[in-house]
Protein backbone atom coordinates (compact mmCIF):
# COMPACT_ATOMS: atom_id res chain seq x y z
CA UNK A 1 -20.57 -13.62 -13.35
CA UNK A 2 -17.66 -15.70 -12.93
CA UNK A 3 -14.74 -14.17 -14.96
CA UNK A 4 -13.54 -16.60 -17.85
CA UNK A 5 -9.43 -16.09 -19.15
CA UNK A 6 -10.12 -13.78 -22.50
CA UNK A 7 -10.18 -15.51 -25.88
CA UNK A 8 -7.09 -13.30 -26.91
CA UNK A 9 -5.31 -14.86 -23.65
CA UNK A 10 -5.61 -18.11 -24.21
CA UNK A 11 -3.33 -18.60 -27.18
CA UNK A 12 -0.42 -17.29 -24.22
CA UNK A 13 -1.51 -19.94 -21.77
CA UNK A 14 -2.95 -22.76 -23.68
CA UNK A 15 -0.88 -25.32 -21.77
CA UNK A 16 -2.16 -24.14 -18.68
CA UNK A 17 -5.75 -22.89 -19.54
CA UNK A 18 -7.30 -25.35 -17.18
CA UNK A 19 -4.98 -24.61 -14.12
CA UNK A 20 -5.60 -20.88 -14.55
CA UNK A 21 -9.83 -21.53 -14.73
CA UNK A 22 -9.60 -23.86 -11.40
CA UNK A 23 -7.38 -20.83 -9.70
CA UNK A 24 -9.86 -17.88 -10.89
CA UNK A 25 -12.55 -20.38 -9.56
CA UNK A 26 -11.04 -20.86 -6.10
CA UNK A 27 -10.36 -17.36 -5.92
CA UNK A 28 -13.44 -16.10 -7.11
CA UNK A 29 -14.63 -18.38 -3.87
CA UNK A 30 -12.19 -16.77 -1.56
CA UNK A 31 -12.54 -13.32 -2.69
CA UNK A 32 -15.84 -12.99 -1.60
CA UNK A 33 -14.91 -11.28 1.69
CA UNK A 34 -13.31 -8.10 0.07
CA UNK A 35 -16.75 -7.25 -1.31
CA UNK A 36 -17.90 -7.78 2.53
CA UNK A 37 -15.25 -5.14 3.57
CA UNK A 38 -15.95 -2.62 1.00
CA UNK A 39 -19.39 -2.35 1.40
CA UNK A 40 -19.46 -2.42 4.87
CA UNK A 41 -16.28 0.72 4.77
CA UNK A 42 -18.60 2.11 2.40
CA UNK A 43 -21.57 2.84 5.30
CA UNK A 44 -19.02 5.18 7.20
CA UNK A 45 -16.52 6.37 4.30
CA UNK A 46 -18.06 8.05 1.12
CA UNK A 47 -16.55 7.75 -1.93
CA UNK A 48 -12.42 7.46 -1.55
CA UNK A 49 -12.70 4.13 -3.16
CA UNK A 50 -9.42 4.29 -4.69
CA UNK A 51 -8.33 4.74 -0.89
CA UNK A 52 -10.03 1.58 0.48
CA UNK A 53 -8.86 -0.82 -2.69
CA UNK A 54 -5.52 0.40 -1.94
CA UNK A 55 -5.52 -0.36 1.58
CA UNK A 56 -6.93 -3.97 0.66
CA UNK A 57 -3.69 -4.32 -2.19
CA UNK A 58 -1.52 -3.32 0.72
CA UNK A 59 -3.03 -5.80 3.07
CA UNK A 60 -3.38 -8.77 0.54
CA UNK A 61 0.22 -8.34 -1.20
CA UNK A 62 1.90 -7.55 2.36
CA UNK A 63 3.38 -4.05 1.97
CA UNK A 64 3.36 -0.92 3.28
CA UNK A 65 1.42 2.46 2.84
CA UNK A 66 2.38 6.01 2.16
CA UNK A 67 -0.89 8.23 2.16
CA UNK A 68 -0.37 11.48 1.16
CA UNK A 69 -3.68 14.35 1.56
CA UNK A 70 -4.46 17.20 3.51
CA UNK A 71 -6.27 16.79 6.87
CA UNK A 72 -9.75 15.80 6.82
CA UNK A 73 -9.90 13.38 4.09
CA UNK A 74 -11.08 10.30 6.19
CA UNK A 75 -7.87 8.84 6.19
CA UNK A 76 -7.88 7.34 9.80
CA UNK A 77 -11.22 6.55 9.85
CA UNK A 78 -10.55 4.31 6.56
CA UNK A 79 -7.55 2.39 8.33
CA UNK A 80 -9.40 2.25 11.50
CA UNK A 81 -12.54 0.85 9.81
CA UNK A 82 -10.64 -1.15 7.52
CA UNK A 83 -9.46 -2.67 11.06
CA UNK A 84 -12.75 -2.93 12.51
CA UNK A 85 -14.46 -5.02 10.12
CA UNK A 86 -11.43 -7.44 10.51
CA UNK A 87 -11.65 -7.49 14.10
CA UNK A 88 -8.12 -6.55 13.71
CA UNK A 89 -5.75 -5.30 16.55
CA UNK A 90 -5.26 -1.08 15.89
CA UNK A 91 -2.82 1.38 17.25
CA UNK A 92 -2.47 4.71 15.96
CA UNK A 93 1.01 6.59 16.82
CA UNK A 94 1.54 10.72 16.19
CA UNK A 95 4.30 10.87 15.47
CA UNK A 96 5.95 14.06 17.11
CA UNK A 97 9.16 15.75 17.52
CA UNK A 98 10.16 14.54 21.19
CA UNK A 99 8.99 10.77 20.13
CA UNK A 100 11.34 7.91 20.52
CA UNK A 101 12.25 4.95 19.45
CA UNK A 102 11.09 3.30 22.88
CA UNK A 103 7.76 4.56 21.88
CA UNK A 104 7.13 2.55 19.36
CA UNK A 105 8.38 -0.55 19.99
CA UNK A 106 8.88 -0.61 23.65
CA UNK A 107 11.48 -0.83 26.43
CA UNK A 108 13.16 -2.90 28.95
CA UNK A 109 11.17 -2.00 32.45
CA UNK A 110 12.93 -2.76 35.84
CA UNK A 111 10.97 -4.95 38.06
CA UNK A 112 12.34 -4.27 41.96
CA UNK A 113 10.33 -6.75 43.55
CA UNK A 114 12.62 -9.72 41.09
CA UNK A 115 15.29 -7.63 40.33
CA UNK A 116 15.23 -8.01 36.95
CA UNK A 117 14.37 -6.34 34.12
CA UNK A 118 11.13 -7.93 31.32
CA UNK A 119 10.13 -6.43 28.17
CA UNK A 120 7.31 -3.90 28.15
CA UNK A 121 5.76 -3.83 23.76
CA UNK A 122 5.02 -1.15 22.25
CA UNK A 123 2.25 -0.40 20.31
CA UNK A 124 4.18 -1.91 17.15
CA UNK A 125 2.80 -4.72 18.19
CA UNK A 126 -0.50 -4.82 16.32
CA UNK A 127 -2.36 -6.07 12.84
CA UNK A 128 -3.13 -2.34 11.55
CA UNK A 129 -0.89 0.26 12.52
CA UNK A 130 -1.56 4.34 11.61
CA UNK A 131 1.34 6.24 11.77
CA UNK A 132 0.06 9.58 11.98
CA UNK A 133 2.32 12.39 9.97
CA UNK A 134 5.54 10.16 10.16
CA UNK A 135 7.48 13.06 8.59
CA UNK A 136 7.07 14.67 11.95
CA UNK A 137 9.46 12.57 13.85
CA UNK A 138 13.50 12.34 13.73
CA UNK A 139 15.38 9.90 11.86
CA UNK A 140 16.31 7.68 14.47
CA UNK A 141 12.30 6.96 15.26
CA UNK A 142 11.53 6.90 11.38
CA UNK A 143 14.23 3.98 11.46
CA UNK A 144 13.06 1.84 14.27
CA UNK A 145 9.67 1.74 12.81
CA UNK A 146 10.87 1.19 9.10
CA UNK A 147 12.79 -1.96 10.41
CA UNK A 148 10.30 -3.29 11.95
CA UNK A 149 8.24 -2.74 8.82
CA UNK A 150 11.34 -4.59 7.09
CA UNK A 151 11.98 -7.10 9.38
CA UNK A 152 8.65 -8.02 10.99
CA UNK A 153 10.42 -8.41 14.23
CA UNK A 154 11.27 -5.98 16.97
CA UNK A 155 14.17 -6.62 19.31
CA UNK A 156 13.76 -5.11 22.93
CA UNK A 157 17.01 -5.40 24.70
CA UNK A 158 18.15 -9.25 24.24
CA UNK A 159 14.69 -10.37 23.30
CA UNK A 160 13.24 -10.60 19.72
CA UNK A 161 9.59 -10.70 19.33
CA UNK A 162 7.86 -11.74 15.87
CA UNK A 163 5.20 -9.15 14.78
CA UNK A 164 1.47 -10.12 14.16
CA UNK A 165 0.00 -10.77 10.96
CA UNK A 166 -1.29 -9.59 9.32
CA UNK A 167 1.11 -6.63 9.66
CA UNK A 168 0.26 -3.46 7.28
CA UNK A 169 1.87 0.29 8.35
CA UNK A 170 -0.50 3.23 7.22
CA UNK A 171 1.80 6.08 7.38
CA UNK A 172 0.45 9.55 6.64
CA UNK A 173 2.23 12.99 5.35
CA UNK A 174 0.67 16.23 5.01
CA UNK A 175 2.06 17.88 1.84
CA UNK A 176 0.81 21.43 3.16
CA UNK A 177 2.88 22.24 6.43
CA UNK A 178 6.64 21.91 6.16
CA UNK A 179 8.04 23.46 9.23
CA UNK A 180 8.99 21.15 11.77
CA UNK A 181 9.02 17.93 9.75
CA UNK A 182 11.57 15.32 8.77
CA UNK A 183 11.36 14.25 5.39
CA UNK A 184 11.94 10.68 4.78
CA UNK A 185 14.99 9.69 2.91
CA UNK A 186 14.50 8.21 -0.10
CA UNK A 187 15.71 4.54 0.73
CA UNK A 188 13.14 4.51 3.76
CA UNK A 189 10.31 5.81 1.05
CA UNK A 190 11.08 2.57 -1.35
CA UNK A 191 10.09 0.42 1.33
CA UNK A 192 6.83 0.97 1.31
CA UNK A 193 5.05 -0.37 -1.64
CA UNK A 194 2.75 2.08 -2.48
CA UNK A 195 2.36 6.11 -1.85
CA UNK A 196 -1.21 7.15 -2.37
CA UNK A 197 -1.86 10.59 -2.83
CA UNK A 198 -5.69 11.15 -1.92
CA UNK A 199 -7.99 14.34 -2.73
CA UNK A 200 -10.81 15.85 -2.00
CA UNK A 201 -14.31 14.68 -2.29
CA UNK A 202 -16.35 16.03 -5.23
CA UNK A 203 -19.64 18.29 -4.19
CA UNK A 204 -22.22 15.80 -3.87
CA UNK A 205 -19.67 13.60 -2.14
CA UNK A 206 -19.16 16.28 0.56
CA UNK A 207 -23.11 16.42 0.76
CA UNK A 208 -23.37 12.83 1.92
CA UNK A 209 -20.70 13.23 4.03
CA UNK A 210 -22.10 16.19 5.56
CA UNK A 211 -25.96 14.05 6.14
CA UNK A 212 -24.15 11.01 7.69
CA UNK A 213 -22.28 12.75 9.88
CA UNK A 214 -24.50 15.46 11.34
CA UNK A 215 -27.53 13.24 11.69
CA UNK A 216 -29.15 11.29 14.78
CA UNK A 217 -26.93 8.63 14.60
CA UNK A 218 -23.25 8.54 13.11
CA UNK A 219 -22.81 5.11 11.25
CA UNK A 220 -20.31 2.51 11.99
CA UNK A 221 -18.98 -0.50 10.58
CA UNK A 222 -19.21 -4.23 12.31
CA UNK A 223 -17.08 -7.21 11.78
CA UNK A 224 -17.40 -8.99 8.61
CA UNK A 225 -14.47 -10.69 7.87
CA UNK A 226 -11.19 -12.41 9.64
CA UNK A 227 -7.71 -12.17 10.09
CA UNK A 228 -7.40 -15.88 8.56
CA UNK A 229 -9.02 -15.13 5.50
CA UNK A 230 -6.80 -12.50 4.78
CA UNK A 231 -3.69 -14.27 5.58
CA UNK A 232 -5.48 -17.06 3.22
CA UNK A 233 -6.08 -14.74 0.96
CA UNK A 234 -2.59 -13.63 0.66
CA UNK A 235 -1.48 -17.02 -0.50
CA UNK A 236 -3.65 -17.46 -3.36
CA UNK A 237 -2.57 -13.77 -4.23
CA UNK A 238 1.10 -15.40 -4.65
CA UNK A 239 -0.40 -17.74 -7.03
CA UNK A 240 -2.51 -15.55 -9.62
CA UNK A 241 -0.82 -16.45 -13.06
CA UNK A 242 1.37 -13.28 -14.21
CA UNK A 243 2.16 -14.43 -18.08
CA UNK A 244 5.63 -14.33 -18.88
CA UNK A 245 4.90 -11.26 -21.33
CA UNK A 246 3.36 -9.06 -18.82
CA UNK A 247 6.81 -10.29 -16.28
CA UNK A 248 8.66 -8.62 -19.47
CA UNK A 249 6.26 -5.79 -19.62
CA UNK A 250 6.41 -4.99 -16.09
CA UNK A 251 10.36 -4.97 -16.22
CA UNK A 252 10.46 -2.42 -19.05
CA UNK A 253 8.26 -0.01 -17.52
CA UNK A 254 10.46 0.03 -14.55
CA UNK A 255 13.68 0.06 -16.59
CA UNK A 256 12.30 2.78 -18.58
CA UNK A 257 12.15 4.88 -15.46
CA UNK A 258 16.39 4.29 -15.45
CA UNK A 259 17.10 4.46 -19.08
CA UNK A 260 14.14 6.19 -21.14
CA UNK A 261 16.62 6.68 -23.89
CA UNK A 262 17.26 2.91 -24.23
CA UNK A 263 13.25 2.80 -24.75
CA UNK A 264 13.23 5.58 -27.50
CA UNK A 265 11.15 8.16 -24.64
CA UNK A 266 13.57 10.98 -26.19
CA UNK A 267 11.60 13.59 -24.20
CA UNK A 268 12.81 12.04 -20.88
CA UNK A 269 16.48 12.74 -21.59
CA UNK A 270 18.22 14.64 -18.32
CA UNK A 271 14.19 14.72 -16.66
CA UNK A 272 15.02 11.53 -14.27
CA UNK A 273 18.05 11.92 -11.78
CA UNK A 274 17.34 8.21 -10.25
CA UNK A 275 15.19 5.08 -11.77
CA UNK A 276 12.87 2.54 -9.73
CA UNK A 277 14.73 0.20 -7.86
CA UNK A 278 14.30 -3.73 -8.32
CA UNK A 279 11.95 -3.64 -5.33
CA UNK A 280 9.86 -1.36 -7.66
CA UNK A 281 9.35 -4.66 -10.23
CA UNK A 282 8.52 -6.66 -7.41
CA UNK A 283 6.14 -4.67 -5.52
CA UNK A 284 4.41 -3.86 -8.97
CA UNK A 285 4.13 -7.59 -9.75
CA UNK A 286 2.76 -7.97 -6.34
CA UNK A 287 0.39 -5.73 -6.34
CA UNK A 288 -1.09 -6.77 -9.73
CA UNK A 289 -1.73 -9.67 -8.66
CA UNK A 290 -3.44 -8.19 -5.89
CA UNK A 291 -5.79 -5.93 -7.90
CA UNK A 292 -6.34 -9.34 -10.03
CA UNK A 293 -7.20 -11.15 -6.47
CA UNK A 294 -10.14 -7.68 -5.63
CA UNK A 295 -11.22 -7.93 -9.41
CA UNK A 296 -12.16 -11.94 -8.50
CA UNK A 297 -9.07 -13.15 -10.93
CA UNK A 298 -6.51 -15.77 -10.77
CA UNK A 299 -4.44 -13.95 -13.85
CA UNK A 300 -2.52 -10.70 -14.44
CA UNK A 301 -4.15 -8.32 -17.21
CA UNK A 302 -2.75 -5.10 -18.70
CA UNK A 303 -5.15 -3.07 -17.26
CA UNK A 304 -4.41 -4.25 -13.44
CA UNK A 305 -0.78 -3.17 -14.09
CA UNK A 306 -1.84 0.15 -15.50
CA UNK A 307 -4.21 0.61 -12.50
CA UNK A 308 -1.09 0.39 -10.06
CA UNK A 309 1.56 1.45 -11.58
CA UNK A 310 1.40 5.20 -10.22
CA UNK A 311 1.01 4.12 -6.88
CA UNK A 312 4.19 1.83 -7.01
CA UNK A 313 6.21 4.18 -9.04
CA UNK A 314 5.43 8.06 -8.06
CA UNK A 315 8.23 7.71 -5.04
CA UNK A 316 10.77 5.62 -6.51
CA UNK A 317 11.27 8.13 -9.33
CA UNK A 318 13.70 11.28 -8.48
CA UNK A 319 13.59 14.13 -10.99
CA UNK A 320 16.16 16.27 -12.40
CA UNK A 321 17.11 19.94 -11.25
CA UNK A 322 15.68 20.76 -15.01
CA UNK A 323 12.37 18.82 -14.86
CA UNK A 324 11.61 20.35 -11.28
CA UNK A 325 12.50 23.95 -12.91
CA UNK A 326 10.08 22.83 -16.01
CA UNK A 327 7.45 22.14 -13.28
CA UNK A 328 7.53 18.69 -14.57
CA UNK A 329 5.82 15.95 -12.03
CA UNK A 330 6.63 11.97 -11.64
CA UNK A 331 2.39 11.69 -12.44
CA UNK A 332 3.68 13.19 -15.86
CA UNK A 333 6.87 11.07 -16.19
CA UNK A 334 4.88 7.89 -15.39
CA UNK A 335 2.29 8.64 -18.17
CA UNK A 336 4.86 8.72 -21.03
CA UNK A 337 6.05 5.60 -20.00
CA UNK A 338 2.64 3.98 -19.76
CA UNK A 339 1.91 5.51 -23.40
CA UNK A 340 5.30 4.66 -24.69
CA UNK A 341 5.88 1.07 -23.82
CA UNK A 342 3.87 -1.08 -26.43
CA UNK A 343 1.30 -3.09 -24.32
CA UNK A 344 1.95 -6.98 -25.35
């Protein structure tokens, strides 16, 4: 069923009711494809549905990852499918103490025959990248990727090359092993848009798992979509109507992160050492537009915002010395301020 703009909605958008039904028509049309990809992820990957929407949020509001899960949990096989059915271009780095920067994005290589030297890319230079445990790798090779990630350009001595796109940077962390790691500074974190943290699959879950994998043949996923439908995808995602109350709404929760006492969340007071940044509102905006664009939507509801908002938010907050002590968690900080900011 095609979705219709609610009756409570309208009274917010009457002067553009008939622009907002054509969009959610065209872009129940061009959705189409994101039910191809789930359901052909879902032959190989059971359950971790939350993991695959995600993936497609990342890829349709052009931001990064931050997947967070103990090994085993599917989470290169999602990417790598993901890339499959797209007939995508993948590279997976591991990231390792002794990497560098050269690594990922490539060198200058001396040619003796010519005498000169020509650019040699890296494997940066794809649609879907996985960058396996990034936490495992110094600063200076967490930067050069970042950048790129930033930038969506490399530079390789006096050259600069434009990245593919779709771009989209799966980087994984495992919150288990500690030693040997270098944990991303918080300014590199905000860049990605959202930080997923993924868990294990429930018993009957695990069962399926355990008959797909062990039996005659292991399944696998084909090509179903294109490149060009997600890069036109991601400009009808820039259009889905966001109503100027849920722009307001999607401020305050954000603000409220910075100044819960200014939004009457007493019980906050001294838990939150540093707010979302302004890249928080955007990427939150973003992204509900982009659960709107899965859901087969051309407008913003409450519930798309409420749906993301962890996602966005967990890494962007930094808690006190007394909430960490109190055992308190940024899940639990971001909960209040759902419950306490009045949904308009």
């Amino acid at each position: 069923m095609r979705p219709q703009i609610p009756p409570t909605d309208r009274r917010a958008v009457a002067m553009t009711y008939d622009e907002i039904q054509r969009l959610s028509e065209r872009i129940y049309e061009a959705s189409e494809f994101v039910e191809r990809i789930i359901n052909e992820i879902s032959k190989v990957i059971v359950g971790q549905r939350y993991l695959i929407e995600r993936l497609l949020v990342g890829l349709l509001a052009d931001g990064h990852i931050l997947v967070e899960g103990v090994p085993g949990l599917a989470k290169t096989m999602a990417v790598r499918c993901l890339a499959e059915t797209l007939d995508a271009k993948f590279q997976r780095i591991q990231f390792t103490p002794d990497l560098l920067p050269a690594d990922i994005i490539g060198t200058m290589v001396y040619d003796q025959r010519t005498g000169t030297f020509t650019p040699k890319k890296g494997p940066i230079f794809a649609n879907i990248i996985l960058a396996d445990e990034i936490n495992r790798a110094p600063a200076k090779v967490q930067s050069a990727l970042l950048e790129a990630m930033q930038e969506r350009q490399v530079t390789i001595g006096e050259q600069t090359f434009k990245l593919e796109e779709p771009f989209l940077v799966m980087a994984t962390q495992n919150p288990i092993e500690h030693e040997g790691t270098y944990p991303l500074p918080e300014a590199q974190i905000d860049r990605f848009m959202l930080k997923l943290k993924v868990t294990y699959p429930s018993r009957d879950e695990e069962l399926e798992i355990l008959r797909r994998m062990t039996g005659e043949e292991v399944p696998w996923v084909r090509q179903v979509a294109t490149t060009q439908e997600v890069l036109n995808a991601r400009k009808l995602v820039r259009q889905v109507y966001l109503d100027e109350k849920l722009a307001k709404y999607i401020v305050d929760l954000v603000s409220a992160t910075r100044d819960p006492k200014g939004y009457g969340i007493t019980d906050l007071n001294g838990m939150i050492e540093y707010g979302a940044s302004p890249r928080a509102t955007i990427y939150l905006a973003l992204a509900s537009k982009a659960m709107a664009f899965l859901r087969r939507r051309g407008f913003v509801l409450p519930e798309d915002i409420h749906a993301i908002a962890h996602d966005v938010l967990r890494h962007r907050i930094i808690l006190s010395y007394e909430a960490e002590a109190e055992e308190i968690t940024t899940e639990w900080v971001i909960d209040r301020i759902l419950r306490r900011i009045p949904v308009p």
